[in-house]
Structures are given as C-alpha cells and as structure tokens.
C-alpha atoms as a PDB file:
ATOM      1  CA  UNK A   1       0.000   0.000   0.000  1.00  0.00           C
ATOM      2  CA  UNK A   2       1.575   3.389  -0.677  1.00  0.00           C
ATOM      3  CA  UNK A   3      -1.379   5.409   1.562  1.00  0.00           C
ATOM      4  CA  UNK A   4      -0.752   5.126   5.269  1.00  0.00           C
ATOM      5  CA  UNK A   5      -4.869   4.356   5.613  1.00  0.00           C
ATOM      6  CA  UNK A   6      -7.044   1.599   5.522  1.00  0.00           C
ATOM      7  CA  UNK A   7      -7.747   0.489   2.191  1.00  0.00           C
ATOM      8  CA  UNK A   8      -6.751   3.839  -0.150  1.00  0.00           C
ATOM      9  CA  UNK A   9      -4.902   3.130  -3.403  1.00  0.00           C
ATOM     10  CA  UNK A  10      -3.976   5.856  -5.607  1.00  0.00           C
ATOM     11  CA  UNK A  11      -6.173   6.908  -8.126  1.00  0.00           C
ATOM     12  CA  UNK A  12      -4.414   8.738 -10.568  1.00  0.00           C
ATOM     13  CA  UNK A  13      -6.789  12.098 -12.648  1.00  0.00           C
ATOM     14  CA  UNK A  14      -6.136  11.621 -16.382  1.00  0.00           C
ATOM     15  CA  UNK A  15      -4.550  14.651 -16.742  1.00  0.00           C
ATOM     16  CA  UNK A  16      -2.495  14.640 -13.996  1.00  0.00           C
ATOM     17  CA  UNK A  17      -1.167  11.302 -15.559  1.00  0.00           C
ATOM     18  CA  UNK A  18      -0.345  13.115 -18.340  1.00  0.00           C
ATOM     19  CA  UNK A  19       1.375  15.791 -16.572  1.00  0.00           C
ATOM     20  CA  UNK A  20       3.412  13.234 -14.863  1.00  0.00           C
ATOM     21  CA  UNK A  21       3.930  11.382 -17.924  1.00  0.00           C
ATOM     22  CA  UNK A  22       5.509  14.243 -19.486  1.00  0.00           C
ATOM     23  CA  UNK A  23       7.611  14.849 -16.163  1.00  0.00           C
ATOM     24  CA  UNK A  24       9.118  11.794 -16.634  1.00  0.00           C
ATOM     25  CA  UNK A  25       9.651  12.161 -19.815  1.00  0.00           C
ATOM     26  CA  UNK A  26      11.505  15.256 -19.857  1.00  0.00           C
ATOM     27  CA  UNK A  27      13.054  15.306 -16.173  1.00  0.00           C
ATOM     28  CA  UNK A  28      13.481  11.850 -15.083  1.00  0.00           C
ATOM     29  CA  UNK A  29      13.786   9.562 -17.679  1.00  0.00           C
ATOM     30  CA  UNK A  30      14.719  11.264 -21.242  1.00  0.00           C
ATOM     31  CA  UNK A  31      12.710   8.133 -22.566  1.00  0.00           C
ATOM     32  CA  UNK A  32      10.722   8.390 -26.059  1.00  0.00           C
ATOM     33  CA  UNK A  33       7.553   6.376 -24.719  1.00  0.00           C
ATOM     34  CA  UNK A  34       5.157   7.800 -22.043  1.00  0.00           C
ATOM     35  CA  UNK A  35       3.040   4.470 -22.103  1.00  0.00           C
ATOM     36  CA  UNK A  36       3.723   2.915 -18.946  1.00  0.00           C
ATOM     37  CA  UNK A  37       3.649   5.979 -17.121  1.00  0.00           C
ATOM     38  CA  UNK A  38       0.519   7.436 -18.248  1.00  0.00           C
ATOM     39  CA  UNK A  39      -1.143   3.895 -17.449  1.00  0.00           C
ATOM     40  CA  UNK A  40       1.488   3.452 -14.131  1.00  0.00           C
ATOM     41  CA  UNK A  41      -0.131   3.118 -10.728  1.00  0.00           C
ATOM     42  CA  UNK A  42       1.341   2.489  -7.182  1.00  0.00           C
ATOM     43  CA  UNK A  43       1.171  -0.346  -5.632  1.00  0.00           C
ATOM     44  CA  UNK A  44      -1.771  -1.077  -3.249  1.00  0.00           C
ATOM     45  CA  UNK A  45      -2.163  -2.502  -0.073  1.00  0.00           C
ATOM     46  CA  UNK A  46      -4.876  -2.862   2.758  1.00  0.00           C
ATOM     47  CA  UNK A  47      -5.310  -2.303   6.822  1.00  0.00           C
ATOM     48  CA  UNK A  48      -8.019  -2.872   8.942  1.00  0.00           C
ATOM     49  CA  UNK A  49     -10.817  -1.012   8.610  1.00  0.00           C
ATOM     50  CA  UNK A  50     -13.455   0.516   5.867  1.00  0.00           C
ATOM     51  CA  UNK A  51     -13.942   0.818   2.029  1.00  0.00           C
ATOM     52  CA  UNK A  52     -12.358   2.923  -0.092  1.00  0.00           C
ATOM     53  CA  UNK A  53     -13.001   6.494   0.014  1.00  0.00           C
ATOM     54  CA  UNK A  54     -12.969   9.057  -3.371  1.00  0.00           C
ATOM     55  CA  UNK A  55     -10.313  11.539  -3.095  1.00  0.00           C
ATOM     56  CA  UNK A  56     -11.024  14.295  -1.237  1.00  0.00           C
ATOM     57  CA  UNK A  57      -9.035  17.343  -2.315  1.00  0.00           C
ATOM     58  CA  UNK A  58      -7.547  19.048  -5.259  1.00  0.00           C
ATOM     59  CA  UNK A  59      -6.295  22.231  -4.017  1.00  0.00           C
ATOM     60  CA  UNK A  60      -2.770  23.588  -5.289  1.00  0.00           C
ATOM     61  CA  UNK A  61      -0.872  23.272  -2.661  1.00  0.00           C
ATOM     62  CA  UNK A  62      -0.333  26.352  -0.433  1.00  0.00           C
ATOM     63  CA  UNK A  63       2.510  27.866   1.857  1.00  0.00           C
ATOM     64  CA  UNK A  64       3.180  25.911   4.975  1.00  0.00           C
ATOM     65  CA  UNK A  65       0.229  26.831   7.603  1.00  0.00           C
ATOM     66  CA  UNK A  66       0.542  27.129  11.490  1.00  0.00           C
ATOM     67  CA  UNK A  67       0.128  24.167  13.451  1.00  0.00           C
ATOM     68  CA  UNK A  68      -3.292  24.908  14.973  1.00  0.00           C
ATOM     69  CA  UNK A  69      -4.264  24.308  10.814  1.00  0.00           C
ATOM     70  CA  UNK A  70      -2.379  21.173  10.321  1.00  0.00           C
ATOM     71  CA  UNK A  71      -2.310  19.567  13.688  1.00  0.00           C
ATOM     72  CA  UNK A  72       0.312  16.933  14.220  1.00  0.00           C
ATOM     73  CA  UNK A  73       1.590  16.630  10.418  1.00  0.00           C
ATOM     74  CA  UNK A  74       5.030  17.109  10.956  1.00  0.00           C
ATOM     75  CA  UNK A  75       6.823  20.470   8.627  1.00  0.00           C
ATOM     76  CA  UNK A  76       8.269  19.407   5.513  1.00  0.00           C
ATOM     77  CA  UNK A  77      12.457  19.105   6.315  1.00  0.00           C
ATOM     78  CA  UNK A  78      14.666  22.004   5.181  1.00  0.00           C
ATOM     79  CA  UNK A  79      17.091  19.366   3.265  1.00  0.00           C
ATOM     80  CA  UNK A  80      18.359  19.293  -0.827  1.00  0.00           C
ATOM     81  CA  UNK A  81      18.830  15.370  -0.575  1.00  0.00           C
ATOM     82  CA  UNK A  82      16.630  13.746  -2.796  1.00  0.00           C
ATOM     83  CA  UNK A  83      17.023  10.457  -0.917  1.00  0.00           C
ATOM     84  CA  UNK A  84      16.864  12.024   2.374  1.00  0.00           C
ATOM     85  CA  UNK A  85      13.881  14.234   1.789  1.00  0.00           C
ATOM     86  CA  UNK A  86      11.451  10.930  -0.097  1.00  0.00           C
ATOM     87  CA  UNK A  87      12.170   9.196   3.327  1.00  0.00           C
ATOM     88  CA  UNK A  88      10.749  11.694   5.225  1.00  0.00           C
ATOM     89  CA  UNK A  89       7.918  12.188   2.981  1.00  0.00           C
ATOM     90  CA  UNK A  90       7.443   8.915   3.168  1.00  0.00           C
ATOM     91  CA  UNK A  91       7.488   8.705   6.872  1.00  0.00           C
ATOM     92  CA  UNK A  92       4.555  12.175   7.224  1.00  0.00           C
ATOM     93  CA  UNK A  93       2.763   9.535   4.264  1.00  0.00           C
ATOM     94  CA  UNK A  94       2.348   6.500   6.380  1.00  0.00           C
ATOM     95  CA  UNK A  95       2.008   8.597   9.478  1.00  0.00           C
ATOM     96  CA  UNK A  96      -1.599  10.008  11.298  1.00  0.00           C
ATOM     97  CA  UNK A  97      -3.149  10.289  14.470  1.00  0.00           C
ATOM     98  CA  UNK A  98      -6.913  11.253  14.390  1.00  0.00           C
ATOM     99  CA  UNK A  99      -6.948  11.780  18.366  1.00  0.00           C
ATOM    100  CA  UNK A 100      -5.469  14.835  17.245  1.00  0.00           C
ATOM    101  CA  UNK A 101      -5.505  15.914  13.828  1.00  0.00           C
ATOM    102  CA  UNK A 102      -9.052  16.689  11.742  1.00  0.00           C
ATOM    103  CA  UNK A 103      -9.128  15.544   8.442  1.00  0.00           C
ATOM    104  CA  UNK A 104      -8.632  19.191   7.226  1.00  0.00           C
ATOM    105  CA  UNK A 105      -5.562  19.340   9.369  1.00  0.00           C
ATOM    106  CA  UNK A 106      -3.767  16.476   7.652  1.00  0.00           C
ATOM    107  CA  UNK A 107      -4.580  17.558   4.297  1.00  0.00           C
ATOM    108  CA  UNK A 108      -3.294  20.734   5.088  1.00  0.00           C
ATOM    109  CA  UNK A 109      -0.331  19.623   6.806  1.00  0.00           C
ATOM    110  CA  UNK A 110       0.464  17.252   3.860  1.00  0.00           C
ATOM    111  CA  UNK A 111      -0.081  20.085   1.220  1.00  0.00           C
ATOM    112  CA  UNK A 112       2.802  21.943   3.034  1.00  0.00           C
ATOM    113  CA  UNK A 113       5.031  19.187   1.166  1.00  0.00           C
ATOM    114  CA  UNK A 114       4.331  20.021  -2.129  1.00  0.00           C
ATOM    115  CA  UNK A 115       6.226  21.349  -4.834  1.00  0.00           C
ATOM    116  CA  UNK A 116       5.054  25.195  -4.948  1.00  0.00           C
ATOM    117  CA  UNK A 117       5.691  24.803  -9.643  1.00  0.00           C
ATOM    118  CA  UNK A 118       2.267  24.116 -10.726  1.00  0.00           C
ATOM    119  CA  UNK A 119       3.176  22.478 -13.903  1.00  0.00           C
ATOM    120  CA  UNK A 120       4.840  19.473 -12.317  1.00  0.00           C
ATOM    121  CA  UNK A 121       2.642  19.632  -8.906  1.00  0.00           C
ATOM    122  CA  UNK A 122       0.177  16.415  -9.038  1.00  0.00           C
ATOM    123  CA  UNK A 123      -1.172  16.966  -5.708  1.00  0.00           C
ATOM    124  CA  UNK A 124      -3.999  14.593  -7.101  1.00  0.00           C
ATOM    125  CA  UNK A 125      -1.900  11.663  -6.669  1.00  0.00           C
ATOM    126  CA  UNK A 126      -0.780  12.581  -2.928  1.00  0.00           C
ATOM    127  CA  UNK A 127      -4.257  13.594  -1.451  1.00  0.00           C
ATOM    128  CA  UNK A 128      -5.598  10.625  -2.971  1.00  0.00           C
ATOM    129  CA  UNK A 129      -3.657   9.218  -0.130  1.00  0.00           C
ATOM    130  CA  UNK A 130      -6.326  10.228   2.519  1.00  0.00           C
ATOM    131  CA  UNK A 131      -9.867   9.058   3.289  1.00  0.00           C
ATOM    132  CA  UNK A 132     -13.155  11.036   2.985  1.00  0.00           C
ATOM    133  CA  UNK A 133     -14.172  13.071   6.113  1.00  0.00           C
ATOM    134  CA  UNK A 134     -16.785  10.536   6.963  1.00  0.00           C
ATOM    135  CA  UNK A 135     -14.423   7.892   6.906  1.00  0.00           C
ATOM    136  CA  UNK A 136     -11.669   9.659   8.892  1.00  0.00           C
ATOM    137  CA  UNK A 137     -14.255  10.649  11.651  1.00  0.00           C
ATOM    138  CA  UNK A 138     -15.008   6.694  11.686  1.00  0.00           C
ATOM    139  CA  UNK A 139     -11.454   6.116  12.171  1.00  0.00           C
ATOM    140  CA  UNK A 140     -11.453   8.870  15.001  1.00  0.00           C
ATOM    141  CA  UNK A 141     -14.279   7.032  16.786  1.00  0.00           C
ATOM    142  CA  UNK A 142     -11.679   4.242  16.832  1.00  0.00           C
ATOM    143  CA  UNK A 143      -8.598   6.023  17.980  1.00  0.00           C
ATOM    144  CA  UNK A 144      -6.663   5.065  15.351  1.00  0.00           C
ATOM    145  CA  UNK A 145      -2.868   6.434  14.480  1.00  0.00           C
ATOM    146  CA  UNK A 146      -0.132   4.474  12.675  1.00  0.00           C
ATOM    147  CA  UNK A 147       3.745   5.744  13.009  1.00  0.00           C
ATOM    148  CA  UNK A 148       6.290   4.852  10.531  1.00  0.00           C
ATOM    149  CA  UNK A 149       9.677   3.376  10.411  1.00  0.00           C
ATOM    150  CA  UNK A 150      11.666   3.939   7.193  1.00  0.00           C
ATOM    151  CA  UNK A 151      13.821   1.017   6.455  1.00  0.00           C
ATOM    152  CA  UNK A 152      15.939   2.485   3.298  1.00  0.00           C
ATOM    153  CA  UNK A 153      15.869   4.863  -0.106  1.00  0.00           C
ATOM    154  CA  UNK A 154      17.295   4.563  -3.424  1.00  0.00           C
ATOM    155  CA  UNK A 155      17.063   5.752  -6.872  1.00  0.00           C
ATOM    156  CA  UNK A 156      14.906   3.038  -8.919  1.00  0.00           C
ATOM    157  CA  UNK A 157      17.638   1.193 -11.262  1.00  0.00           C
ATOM    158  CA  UNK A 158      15.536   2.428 -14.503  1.00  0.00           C
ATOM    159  CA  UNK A 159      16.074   6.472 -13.381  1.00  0.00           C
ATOM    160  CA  UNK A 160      19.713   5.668 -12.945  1.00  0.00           C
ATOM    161  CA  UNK A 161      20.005   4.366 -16.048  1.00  0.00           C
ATOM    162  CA  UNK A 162      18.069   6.992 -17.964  1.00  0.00           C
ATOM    163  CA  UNK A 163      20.366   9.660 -16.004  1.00  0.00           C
ATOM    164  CA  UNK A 164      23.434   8.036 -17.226  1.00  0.00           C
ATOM    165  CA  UNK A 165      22.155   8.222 -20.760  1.00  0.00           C
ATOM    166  CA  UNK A 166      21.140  11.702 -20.599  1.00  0.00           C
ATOM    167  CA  UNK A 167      22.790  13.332 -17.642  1.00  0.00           C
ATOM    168  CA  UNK A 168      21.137  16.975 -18.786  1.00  0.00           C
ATOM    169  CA  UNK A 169      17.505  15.904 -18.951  1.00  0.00           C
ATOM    170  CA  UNK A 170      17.669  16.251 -14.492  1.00  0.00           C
ATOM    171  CA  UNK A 171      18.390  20.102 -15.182  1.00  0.00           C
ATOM    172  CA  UNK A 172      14.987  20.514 -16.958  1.00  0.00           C
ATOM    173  CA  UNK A 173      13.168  20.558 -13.484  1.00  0.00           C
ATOM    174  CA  UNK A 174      15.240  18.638 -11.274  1.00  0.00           C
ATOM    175  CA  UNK A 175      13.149  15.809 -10.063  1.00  0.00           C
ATOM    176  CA  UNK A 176      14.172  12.784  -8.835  1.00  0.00           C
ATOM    177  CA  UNK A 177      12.264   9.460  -8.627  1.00  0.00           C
ATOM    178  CA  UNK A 178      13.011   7.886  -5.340  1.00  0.00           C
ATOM    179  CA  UNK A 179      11.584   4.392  -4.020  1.00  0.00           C
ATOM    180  CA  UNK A 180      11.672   4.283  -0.211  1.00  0.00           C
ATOM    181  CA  UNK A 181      10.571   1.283   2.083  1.00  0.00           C
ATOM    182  CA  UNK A 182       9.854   0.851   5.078  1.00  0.00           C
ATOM    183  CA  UNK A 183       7.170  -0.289   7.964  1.00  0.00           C
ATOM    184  CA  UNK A 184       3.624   0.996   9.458  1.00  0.00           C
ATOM    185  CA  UNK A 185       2.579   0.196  12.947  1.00  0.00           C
ATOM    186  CA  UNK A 186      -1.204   0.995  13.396  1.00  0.00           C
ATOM    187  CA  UNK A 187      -3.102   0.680  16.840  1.00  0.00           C
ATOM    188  CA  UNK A 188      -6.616   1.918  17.576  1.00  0.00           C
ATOM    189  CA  UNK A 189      -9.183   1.642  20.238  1.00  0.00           C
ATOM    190  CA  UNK A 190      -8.905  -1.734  22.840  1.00  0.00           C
ATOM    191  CA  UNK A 191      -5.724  -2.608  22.293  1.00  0.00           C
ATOM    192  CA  UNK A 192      -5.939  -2.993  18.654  1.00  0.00           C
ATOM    193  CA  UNK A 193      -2.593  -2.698  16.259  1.00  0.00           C
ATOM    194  CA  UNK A 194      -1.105  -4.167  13.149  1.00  0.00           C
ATOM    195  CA  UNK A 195       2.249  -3.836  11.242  1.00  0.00           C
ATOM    196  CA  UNK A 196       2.843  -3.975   7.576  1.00  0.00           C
ATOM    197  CA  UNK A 197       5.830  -3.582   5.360  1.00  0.00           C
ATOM    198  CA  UNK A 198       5.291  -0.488   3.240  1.00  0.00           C
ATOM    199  CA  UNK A 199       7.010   0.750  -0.195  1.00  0.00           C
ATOM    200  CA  UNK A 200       6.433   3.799  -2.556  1.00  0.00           C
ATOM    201  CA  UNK A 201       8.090   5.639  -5.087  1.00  0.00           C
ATOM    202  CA  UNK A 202       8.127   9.606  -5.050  1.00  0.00           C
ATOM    203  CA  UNK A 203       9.258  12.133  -7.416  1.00  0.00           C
ATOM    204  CA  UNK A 204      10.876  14.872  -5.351  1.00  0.00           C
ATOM    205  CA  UNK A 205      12.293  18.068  -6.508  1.00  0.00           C
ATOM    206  CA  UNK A 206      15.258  19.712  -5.720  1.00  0.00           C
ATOM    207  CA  UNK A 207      16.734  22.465  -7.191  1.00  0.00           C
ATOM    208  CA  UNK A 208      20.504  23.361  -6.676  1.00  0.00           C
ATOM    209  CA  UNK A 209      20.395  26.471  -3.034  1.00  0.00           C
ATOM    210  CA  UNK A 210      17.340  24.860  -2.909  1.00  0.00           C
ATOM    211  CA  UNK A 211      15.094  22.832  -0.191  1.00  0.00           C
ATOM    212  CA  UNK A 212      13.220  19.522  -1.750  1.00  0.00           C
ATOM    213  CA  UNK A 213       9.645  19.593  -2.358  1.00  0.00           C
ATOM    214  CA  UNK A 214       7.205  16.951  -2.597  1.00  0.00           C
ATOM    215  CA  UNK A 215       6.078  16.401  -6.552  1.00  0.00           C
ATOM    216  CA  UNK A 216       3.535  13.237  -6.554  1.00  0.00           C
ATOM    217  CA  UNK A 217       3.272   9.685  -6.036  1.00  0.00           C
ATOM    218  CA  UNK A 218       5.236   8.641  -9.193  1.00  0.00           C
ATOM    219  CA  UNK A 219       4.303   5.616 -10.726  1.00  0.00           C
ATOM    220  CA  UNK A 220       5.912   2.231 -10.739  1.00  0.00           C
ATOM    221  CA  UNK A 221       9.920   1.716 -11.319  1.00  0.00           C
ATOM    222  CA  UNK A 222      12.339  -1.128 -11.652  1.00  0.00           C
ATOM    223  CA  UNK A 223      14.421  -1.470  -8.280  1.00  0.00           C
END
C-alpha cells in the first residue's frame, strides 16, 4: 500500500497522468515512450478497517500553515537530498493520528510538502492518499494512528540508467524518482494494532540552493 490508511490506493486524474507522464519524460527519464507511465499506478495494499473512500481534495498546494491548521503533520524538512527528503515524505505519508488531527488538518499539513511549480505539482496523486471526512471521523471514533519506520531509499535502477544516458535531462526541473521502504505500525481503540511492510516511489524536486519539495506519487519503477 503506498497510503498510510485503511484500504486507499492511488487513483491517478487523467490529466495529472499526463502531466506526470511528461515529467518523466523530460526530467526523469529522457525516454521516447510515455506508455507505462501514463497507465502506471502504485502499488496497493490494505489495513483494517473501511472501504475505499474518493479523493477528497484538489487544491494547489499552499505555503506551509501554522500548526493549529495542520495539527500533528510534521513540517516538511529544510534538506536538498533527494534520498533524504522521499524518506521523510514517506514517513509524514504513512504517518496520522486522528486523536489529534481533523481531516482538514492532515490535508493541510500534507499540502505543506508540495512542490510550490504548478506544472509538475500532481497533488492529485498525494491527497488521494487520505480518506473522505466521513471515513476519517469513523477512524477517530476508533482512535486510530499508525507511526512509521523507514527502512531504506534509493534511486529506482531504470532512473539511474536513464540519467546516465542523458545526464542533462535532471536540469529541466530537477526531479528525482526515489523508491523508499519501510514499515507501518497501526493501533486503535482496545488494544488494537497491526504492522505492515510499506514501499512507494516519489518524485521529489530539488533544485541546486534549494530545499526539496514533494512532486507526486510517481508511478511504478524497476528497483
């Protein structure tokens, strides 16, 4: 599963595929088909609890907000690693606590992530990630929070290799694909809990002087 909730794939808007297509056409890959990306999704997983909810935002994402508007979602890192900022990303992904954060706080606090360039933004793909406000408040009733270890990040063999052919295609946007794995520890209400291995694959951008930004959930890569 790359959402940190019960049940949520990613459902990727046709023209944000598109858009992301053409990222990594241009910025990640330098490759001459856009097929598998277009049609790409992330992998999908489940966790206990409810049916899958419709995403619930599409907002461009906005400057970082106090923390009385985004509760517990931790800031977005002031780091240029690539690898080092998809790991935390990953870890504020797989991370929530409805005791207390609303559902408008999370979403909030995970906008704060994003990529401020419009044209490569697919904050479709990330706030896809969340549950509808019915189905958080259900999860509320419960208590339930999850915390994340992150195991490891790399660069996904097939962005390496498209690098190496075509080492100025980064310097069209910088963005990086990164795949980062790691674990998910979920507890609610009674003693409840669970673990589950997690992986996902972000593209990050990070401009040279600059700190990394959260692009999308990319699609799938080679390891």
């Amino acid at each position: 599963m790359n959402s940190r909730f019960p049940g949520y794939g990613i459902n990727w808007l046709p023209n944000r595929r598109i858009v992301l297509a053409a990222i990594a056409l241009t910025c990640l890959l330098g490759l001459a088909a856009t097929t598998a990306y277009i049609t790409g999704r992330g992998e999908q997983h489940t966790t206990p609890s409810a049916a899958s909810p419709t995403p619930s935002a599409s907002a461009s994402p906005t400057e970082r907000k106090p923390e009385a508007e985004t509760g517990k979602v931790p800031a977005p890192p002031r780091i240029s690693d690539p690898v080092q900022f998809a790991k935390a990303a990953a870890a504020m992904l797989w991370s929530y606590d409805t005791r207390t954060t609303s559902h408008a706080q999370q979403l909030a606090g995970m906008e704060a992530w994003m990529t401020k360039e419009g044209q490569y933004s697919d904050w479709a793909s990330v706030s896809a990630q969340m549950p509808d406000p019915l189905l958080w408040s259900r999860m509320a009733d419960q208590q339930q929070h999850a915390t994340a270890t992150v195991t490891e990040g790399h660069y996904p063999a097939a962005f390496k290799q498209a690098l190496a052919d075509d080492p100025a295609a980064i310097t069209e946007a910088y963005i990086y694909a990164v795949t980062v794995t790691g674990k998910q520890t979920i507890a609610w209400s009674k003693g409840g809990g669970g673990a589950e291995d997690r992986s996902v694959t972000l593209a990050v951008q990070c401009r040279p002087s600059e700190d990394c930004s959260l692009v999308a959930i990319a699609p799938r890569f080679a390891p």
